[in-house]
PDB file of N, CA and C in Angstrom:
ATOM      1  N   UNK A   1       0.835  -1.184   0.000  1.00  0.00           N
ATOM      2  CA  UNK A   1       0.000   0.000   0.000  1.00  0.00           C
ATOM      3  C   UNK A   1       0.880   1.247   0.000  1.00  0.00           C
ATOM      4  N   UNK A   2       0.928   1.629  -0.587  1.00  0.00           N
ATOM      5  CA  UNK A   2       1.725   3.254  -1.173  1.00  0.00           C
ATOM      6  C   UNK A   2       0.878   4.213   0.084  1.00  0.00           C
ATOM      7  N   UNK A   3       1.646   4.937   0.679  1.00  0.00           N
ATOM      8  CA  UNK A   3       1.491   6.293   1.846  1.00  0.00           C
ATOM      9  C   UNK A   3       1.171   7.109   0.821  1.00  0.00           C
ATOM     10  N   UNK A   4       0.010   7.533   1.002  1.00  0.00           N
ATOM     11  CA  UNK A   4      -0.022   9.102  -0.448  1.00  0.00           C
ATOM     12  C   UNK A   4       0.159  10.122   0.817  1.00  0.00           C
ATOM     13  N   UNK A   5      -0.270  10.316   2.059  1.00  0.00           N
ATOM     14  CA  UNK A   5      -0.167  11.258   2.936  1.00  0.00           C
ATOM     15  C   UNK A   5       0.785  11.254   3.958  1.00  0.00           C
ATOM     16  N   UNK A   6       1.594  11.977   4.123  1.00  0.00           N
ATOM     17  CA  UNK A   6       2.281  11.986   5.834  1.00  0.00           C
ATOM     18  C   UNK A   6       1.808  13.562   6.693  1.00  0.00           C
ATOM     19  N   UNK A   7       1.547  13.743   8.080  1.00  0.00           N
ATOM     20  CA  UNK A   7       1.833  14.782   8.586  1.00  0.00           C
ATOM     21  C   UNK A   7       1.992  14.326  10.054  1.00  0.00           C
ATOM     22  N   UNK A   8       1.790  15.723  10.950  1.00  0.00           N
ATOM     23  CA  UNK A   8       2.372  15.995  12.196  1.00  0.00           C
ATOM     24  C   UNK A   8       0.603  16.453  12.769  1.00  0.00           C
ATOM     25  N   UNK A   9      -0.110  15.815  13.971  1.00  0.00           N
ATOM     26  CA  UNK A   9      -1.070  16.631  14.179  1.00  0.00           C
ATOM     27  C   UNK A   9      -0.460  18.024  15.067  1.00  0.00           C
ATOM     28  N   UNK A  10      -0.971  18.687  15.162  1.00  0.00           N
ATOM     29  CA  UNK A  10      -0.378  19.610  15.852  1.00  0.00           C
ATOM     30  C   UNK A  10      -1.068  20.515  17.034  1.00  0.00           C
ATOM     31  N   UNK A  11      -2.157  19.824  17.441  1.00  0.00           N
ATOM     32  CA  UNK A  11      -2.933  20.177  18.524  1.00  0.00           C
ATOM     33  C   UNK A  11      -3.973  19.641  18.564  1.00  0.00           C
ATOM     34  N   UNK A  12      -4.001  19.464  20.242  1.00  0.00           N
ATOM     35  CA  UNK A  12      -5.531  18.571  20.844  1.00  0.00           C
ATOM     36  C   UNK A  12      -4.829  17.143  21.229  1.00  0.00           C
ATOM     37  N   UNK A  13      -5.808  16.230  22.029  1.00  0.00           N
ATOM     38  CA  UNK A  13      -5.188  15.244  22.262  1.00  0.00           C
ATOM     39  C   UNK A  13      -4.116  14.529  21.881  1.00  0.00           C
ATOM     40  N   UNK A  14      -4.031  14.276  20.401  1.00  0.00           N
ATOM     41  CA  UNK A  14      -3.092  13.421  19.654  1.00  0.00           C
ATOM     42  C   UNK A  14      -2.025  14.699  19.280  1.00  0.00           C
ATOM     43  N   UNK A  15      -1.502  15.830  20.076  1.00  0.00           N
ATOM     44  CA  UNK A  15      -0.816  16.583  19.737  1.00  0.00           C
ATOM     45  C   UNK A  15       0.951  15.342  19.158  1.00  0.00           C
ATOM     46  N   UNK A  16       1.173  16.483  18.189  1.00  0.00           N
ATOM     47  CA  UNK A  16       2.709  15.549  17.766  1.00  0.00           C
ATOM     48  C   UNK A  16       2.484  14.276  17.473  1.00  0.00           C
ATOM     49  N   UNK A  17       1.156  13.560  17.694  1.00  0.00           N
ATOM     50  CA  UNK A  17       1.434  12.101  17.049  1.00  0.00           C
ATOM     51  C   UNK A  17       1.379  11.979  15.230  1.00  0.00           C
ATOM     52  N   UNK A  18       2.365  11.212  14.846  1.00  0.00           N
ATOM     53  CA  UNK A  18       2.080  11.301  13.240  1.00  0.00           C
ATOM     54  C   UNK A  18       0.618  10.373  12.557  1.00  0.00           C
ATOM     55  N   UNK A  19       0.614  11.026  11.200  1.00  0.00           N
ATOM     56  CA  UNK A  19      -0.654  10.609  10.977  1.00  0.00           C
ATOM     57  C   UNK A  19      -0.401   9.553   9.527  1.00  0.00           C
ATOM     58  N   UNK A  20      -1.136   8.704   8.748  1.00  0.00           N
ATOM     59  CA  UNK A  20      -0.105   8.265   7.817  1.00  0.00           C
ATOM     60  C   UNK A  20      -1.476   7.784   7.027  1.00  0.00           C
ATOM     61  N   UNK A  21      -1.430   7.948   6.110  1.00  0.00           N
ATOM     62  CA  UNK A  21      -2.930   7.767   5.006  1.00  0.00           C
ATOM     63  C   UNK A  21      -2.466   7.013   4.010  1.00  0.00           C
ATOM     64  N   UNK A  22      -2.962   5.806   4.081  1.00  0.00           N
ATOM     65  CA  UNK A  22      -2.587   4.509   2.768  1.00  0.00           C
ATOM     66  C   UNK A  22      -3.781   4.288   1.941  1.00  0.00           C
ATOM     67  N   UNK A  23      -3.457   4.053   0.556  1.00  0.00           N
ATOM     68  CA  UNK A  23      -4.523   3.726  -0.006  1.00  0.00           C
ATOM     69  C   UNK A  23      -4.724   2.723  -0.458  1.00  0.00           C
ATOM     70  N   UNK A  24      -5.422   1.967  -0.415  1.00  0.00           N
ATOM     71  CA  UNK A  24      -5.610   0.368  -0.546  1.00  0.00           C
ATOM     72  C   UNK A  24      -6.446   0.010  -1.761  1.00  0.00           C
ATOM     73  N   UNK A  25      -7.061   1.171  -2.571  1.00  0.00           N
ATOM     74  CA  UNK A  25      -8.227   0.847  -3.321  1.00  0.00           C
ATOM     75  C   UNK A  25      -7.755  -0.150  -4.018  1.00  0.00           C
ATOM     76  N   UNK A  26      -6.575  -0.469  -4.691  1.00  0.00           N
ATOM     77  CA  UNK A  26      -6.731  -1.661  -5.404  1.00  0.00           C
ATOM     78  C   UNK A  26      -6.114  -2.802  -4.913  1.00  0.00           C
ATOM     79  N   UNK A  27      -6.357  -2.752  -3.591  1.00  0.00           N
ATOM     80  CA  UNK A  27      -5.517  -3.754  -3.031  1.00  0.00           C
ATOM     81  C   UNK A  27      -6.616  -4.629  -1.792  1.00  0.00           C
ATOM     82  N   UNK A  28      -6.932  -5.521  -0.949  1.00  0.00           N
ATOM     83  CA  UNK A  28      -7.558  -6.572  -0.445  1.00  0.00           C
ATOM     84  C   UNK A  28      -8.974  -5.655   0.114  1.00  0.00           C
ATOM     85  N   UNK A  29      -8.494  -4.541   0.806  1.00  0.00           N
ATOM     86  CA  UNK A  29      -9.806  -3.810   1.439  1.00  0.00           C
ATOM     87  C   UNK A  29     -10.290  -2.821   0.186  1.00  0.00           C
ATOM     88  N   UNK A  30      -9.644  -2.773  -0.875  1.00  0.00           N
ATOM     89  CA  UNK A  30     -10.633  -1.274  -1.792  1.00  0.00           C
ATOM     90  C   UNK A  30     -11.124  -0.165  -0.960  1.00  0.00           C
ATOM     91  N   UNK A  31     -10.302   0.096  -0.175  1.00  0.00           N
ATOM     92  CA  UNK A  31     -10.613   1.361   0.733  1.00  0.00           C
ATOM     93  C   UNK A  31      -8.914   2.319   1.097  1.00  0.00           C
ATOM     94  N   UNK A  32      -9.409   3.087   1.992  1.00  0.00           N
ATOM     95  CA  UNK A  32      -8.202   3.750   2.782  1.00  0.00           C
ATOM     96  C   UNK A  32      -8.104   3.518   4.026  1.00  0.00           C
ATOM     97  N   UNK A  33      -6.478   3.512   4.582  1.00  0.00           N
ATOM     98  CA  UNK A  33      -6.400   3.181   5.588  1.00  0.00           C
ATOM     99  C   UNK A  33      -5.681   4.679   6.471  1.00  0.00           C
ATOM    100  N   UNK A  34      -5.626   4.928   7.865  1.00  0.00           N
ATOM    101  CA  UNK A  34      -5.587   6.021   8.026  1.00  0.00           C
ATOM    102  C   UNK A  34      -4.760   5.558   9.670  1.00  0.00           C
ATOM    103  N   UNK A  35      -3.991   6.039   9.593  1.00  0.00           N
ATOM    104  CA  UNK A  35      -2.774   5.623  11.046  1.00  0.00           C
ATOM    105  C   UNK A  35      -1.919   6.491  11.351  1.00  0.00           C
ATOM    106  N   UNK A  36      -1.975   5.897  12.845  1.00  0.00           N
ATOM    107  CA  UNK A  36      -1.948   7.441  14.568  1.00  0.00           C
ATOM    108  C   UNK A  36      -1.024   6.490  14.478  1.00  0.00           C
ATOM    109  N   UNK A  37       0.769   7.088  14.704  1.00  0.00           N
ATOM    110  CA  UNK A  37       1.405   7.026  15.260  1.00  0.00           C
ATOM    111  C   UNK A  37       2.339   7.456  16.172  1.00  0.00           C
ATOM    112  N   UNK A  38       2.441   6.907  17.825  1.00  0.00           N
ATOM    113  CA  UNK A  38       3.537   8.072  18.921  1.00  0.00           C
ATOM    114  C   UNK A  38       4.732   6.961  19.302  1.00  0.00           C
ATOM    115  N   UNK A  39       5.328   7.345  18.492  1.00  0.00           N
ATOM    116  CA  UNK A  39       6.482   6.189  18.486  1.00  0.00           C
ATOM    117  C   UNK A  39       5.826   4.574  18.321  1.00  0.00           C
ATOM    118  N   UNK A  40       7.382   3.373  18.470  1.00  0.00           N
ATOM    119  CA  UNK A  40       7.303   2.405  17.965  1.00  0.00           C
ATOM    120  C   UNK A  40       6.027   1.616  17.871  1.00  0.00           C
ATOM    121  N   UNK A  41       5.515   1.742  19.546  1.00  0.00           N
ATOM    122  CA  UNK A  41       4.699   0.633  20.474  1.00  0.00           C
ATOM    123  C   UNK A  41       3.435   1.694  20.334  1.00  0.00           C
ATOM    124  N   UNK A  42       3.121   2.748  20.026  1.00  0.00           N
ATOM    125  CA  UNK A  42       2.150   3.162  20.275  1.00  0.00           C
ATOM    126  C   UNK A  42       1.340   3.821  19.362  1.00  0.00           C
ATOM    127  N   UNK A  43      -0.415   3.115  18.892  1.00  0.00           N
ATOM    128  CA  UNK A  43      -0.703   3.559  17.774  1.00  0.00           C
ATOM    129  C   UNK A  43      -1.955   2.917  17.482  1.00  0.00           C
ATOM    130  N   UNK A  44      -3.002   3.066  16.456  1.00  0.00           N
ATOM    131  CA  UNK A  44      -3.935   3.089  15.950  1.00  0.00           C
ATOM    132  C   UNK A  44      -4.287   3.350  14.450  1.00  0.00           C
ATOM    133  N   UNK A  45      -5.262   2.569  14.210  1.00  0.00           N
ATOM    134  CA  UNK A  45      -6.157   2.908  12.259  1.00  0.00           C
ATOM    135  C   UNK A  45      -7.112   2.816  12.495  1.00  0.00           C
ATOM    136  N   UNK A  46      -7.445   3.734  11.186  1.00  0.00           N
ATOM    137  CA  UNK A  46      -8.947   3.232  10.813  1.00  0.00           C
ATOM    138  C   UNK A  46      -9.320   2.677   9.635  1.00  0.00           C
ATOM    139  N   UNK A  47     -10.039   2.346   8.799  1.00  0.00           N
ATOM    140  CA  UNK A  47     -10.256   2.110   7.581  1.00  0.00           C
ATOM    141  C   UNK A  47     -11.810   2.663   7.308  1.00  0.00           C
ATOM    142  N   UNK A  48     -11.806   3.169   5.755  1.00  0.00           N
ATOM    143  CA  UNK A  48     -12.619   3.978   5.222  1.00  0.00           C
ATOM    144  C   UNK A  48     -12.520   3.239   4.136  1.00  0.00           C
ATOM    145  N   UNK A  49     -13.783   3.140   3.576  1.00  0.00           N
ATOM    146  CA  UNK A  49     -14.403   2.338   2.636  1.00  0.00           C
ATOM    147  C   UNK A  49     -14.541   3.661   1.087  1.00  0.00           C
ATOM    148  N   UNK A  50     -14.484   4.641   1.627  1.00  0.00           N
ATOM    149  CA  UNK A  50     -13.890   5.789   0.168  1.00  0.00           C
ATOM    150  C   UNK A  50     -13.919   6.785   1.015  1.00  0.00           C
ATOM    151  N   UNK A  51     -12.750   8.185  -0.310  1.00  0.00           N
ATOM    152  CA  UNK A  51     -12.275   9.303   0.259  1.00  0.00           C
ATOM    153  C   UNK A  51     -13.395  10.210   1.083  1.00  0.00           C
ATOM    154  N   UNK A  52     -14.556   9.728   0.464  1.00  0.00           N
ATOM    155  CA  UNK A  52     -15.896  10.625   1.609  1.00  0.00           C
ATOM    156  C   UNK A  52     -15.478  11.027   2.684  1.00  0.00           C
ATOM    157  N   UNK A  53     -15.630   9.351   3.435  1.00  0.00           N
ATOM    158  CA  UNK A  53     -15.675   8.834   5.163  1.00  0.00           C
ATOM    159  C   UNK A  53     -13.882   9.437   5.048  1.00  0.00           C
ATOM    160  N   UNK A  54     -12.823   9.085   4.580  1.00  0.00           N
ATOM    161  CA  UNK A  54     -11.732   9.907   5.203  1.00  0.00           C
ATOM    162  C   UNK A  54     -11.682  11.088   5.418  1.00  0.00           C
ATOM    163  N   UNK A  55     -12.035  11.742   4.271  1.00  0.00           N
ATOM    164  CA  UNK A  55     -11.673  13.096   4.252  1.00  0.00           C
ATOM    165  C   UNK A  55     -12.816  13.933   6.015  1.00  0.00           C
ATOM    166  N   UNK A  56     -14.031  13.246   5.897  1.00  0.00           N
ATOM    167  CA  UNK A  56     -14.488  13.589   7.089  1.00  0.00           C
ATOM    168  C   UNK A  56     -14.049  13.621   8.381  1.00  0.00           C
ATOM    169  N   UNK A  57     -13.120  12.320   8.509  1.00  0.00           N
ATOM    170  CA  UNK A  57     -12.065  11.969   9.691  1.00  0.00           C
ATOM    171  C   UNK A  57     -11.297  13.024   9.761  1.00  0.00           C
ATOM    172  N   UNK A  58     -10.658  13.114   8.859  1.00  0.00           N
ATOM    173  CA  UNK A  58      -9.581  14.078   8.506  1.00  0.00           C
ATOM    174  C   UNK A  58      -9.628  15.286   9.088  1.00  0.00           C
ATOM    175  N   UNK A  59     -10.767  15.871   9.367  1.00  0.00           N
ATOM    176  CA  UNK A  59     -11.589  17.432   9.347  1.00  0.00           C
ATOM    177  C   UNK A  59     -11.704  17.428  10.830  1.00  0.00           C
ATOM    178  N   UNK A  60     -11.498  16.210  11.748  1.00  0.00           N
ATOM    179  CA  UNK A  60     -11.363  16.370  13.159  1.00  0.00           C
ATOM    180  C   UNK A  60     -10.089  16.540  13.591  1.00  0.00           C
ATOM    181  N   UNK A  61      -8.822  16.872  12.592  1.00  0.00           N
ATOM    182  CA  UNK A  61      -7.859  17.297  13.722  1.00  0.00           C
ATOM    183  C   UNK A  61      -7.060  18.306  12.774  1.00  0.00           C
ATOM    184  N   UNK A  62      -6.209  18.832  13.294  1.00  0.00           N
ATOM    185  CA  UNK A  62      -5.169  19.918  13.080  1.00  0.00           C
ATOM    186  C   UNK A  62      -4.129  19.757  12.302  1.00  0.00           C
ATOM    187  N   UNK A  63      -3.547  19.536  11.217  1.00  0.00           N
ATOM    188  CA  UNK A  63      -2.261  18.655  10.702  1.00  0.00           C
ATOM    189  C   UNK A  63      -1.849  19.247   9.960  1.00  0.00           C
ATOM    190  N   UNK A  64      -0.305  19.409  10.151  1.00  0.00           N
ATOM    191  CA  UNK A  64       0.612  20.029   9.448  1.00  0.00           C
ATOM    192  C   UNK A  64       1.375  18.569   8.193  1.00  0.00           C
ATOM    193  N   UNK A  65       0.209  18.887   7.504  1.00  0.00           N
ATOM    194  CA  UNK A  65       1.087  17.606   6.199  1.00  0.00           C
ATOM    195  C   UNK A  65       2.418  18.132   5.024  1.00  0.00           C
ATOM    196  N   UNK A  66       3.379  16.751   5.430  1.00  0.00           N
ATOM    197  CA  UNK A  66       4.418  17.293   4.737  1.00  0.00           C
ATOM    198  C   UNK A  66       3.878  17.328   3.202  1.00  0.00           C
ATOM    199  N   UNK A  67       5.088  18.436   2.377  1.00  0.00           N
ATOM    200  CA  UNK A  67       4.713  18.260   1.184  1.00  0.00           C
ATOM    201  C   UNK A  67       5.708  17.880   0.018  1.00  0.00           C
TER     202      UNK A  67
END
């Protein structure tokens, strides 16, 4: 799965944790995958079934995405 997104959130709970947006559409889920990471051991996804439901996720936090 190719990363099309990286950033930094940059305020609110998940301050500084990185964020990492994969896209899977042509791959086992046909969706996007969307992952909280604060170092090695510590972390979370979600998966979104199309860019709709991400981009909505997306709109709940603060993020400085690299470019």
């Amino acid at each position: 799965m190719p990363v099309i997104r990286k950033g930094v959130i940059v305020s609110g709970e998940y301050d500084g944790w990185v964020v990492l947006v994969d896209d899977d559409r042509s791959g086992d889920t046909g969706g996007f995958y969307l992952y909280f990471e604060r170092g090695p051991n510590e972390g979370f996804d979600y998966w979104f079934e199309n860019d709709g439901q991400l981009k909505s996720e997306l709109t709940e936090y603060e993020i400085s995405w690299e470019t």
